[in-house]
Protein backbone atom coordinates (compact mmCIF):
# COMPACT_ATOMS: atom_id res chain seq x y z
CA UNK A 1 19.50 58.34 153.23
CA UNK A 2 17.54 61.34 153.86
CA UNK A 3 18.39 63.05 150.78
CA UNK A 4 17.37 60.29 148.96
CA UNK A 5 20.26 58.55 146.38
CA UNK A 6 21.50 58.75 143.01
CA UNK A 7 20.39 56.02 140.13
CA UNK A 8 22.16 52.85 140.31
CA UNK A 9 23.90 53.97 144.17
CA UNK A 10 23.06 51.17 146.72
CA UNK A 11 20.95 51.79 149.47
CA UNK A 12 23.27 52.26 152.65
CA UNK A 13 20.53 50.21 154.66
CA UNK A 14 21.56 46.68 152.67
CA UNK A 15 23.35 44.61 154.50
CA UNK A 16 25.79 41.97 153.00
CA UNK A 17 23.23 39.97 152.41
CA UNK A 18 21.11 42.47 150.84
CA UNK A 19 18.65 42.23 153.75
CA UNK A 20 17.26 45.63 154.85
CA UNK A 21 18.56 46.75 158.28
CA UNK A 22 15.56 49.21 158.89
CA UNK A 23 12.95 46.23 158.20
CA UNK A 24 10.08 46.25 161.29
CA UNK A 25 11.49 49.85 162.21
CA UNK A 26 9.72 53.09 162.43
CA UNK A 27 12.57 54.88 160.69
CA UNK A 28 12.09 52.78 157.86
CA UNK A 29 11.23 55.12 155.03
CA UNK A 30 7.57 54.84 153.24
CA UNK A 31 8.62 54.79 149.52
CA UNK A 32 10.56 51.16 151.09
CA UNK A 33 7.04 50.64 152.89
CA UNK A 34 5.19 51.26 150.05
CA UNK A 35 7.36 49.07 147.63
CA UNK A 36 6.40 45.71 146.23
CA UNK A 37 8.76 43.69 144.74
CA UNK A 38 7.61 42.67 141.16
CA UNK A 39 9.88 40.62 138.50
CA UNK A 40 9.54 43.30 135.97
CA UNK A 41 11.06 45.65 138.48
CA UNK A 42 13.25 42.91 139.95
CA UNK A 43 14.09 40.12 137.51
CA UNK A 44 15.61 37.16 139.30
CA UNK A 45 18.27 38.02 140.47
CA UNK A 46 19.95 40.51 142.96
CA UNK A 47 22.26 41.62 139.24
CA UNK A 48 19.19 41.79 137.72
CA UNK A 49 17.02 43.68 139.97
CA UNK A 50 20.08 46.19 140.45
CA UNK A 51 20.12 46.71 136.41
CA UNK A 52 16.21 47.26 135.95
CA UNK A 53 15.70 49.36 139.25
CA UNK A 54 18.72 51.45 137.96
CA UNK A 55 17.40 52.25 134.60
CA UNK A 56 14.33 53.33 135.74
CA UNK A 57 15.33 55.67 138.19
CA UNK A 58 17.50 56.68 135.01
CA UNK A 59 14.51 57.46 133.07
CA UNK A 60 12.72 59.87 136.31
C-alpha cells in the first residue's frame, strides 16, 4: 500500500489468516517494522484489535 490506507481499511498484505505476507521481506514497510503489538492497541481479539486500531487512526 504505498499510499498508505484509510482508517478501519484492511491491510492488503493479510492473508486469510491474518498473517502478514511481507513478514522477513525487505519490502516490508517500517511503520509494520516498527510496530509492537500491545493489548491496549490490540485487545484480544482479531474484532477487537480491528475496532481499537481503527479508532485511533480515526482520531490522527
Amino acid at each position: 500500500m504505498p499510499n498508505g490506507k484509510a482508517a478501519g481499511e484492511r491491510c492488503i498484505q493479510l492473508d486469510e489468516n491474518n498473517l502478514c505476507k511481507l513478514f522477513n521481506q525487505p519490502e516490508r514497510p517500517q511503520v509494520c517494522l516498527q510496530f509492537k503489538a500491545m493489548e491496549d492497541v490490540c485487545g484480544d481479539s482479531n474484532e477487537a484489535a480491528m475496532q481499537i486500531i481503527t479508532e485511533l487512526e480515526m482520531l490522527t
